[in-house]
Protein backbone atom coordinates (compact mmCIF):
# COMPACT_ATOMS: atom_id res chain seq x y z
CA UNK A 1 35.23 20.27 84.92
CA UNK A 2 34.84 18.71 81.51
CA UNK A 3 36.34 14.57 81.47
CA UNK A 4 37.68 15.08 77.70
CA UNK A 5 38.95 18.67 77.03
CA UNK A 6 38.82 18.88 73.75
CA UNK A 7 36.69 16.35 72.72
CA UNK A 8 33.55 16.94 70.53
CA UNK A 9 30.89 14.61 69.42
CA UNK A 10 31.40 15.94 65.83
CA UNK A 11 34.61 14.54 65.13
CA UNK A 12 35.57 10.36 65.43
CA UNK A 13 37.76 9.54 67.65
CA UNK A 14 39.55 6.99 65.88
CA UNK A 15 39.89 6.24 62.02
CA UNK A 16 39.81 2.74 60.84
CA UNK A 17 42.50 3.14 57.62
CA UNK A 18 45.34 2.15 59.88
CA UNK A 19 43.88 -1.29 60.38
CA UNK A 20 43.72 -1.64 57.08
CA UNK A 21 47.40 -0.43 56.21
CA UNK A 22 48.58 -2.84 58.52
CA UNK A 23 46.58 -5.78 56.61
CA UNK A 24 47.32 -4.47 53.37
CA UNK A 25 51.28 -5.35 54.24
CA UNK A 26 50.65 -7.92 55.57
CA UNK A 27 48.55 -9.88 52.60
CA UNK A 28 51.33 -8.15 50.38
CA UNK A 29 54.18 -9.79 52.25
CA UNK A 30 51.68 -13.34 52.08
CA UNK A 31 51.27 -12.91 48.09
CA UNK A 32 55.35 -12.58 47.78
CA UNK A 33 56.40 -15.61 50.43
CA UNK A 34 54.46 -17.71 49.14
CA UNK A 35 54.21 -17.44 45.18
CA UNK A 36 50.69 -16.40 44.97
CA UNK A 37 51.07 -12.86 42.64
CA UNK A 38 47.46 -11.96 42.87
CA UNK A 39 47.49 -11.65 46.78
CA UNK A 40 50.41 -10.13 46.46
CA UNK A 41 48.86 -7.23 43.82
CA UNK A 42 45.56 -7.32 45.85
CA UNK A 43 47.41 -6.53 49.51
CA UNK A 44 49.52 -3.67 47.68
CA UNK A 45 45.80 -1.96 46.22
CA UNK A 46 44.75 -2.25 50.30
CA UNK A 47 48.02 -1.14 51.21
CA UNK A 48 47.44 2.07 48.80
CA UNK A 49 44.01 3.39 48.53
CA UNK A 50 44.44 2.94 52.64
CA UNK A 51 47.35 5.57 52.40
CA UNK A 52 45.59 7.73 49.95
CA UNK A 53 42.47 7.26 52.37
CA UNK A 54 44.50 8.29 55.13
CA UNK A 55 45.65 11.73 53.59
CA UNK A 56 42.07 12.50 52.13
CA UNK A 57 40.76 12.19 55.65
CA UNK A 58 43.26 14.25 57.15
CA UNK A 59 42.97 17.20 54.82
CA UNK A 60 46.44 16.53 52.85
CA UNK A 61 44.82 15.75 49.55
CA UNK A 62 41.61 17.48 48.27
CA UNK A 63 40.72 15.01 45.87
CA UNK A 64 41.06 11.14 46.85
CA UNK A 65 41.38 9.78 42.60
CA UNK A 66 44.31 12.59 42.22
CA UNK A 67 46.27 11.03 45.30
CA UNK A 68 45.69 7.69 43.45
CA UNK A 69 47.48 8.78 40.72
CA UNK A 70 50.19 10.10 42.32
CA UNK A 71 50.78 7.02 44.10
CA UNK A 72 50.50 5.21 41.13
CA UNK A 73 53.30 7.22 39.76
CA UNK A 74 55.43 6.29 43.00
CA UNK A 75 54.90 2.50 42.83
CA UNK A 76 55.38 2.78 38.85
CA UNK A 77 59.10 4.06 39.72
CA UNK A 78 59.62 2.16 42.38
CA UNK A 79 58.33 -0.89 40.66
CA UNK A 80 60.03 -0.60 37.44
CA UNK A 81 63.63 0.00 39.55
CA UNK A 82 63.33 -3.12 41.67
CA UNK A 83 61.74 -5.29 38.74
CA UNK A 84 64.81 -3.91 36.11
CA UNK A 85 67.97 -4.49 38.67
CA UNK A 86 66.77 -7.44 40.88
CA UNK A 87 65.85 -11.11 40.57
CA UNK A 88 64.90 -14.12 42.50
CA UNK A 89 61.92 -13.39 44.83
CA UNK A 90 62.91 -9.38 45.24
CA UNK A 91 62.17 -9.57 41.30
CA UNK A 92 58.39 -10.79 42.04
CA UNK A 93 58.12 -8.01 44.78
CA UNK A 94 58.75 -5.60 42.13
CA UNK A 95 56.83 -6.76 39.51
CA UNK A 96 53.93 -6.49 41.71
CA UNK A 97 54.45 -3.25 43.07
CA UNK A 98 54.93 -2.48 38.82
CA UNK A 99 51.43 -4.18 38.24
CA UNK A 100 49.59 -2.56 40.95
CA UNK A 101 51.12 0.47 40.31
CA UNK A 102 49.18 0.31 37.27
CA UNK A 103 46.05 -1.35 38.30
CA UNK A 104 46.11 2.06 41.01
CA UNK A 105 46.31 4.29 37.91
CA UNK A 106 43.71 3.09 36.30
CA UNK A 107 41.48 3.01 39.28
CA UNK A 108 42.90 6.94 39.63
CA UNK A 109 42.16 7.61 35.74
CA UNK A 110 39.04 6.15 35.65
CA UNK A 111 37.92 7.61 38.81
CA UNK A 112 38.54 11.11 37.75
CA UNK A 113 36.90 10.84 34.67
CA UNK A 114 34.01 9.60 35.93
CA UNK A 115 33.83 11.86 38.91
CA UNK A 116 34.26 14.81 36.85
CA UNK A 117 31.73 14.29 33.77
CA UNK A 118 28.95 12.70 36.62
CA UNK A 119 29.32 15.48 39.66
């Protein structure tokens, strides 16, 4: 009788992006408590390309630098509404989601472009 039905040596076992969601939020929510906007920025990039690492590993999106830009797109909107009808320090958590939204879509431009004219 086999101990792991199921189980094959091909596949891991575990994937390490949740780890990193989890610190991603957590150097996010250290950036906005304490007024220090580039660890804020720099926990939301984690916080995203661990997502979009998530769904390229699970088959969701073909191409990691087009999930990028999607997300982008979602932190742009959600940005710009929480910077726009906010203030005080829920107007910093926006304006970082608005600047990593674009730092992300860059990184997802950029990507692309490169991937595509060096494949």
């Amino acid at each position: 009788m086999d101990e792991q039905p199921g189980l094959s040596d091909e596949y891991r076992k575990a994937s390490p992006w949740p780890v990193f969601v989890a610190f991603g939020l957590a150097i996010f929510e250290v950036g906005i408590v304490w007024p220090l906007f580039p660890v804020a920025v720099g926990g939301l990039l984690l916080f995203v390309g661990s997502i979009v690492g998530i769904l390229r590993e699970s088959g969701y999106v073909a191409n990691p630098w087009n999930g990028l830009v999607t997300a982008s797109v979602l932190c742009l909107v959600v940005g710009a509404v929480i910077t726009l009808t906010t203030t005080g320090s829920v107007h910093l958590r926006g304006l970082a989601v608005l600047v990593g939204g674009v730092v992300v879509l860059a990184a997802g431009v950029f990507g692309s472009l490169f991937e595509s004219t060096h494949a």
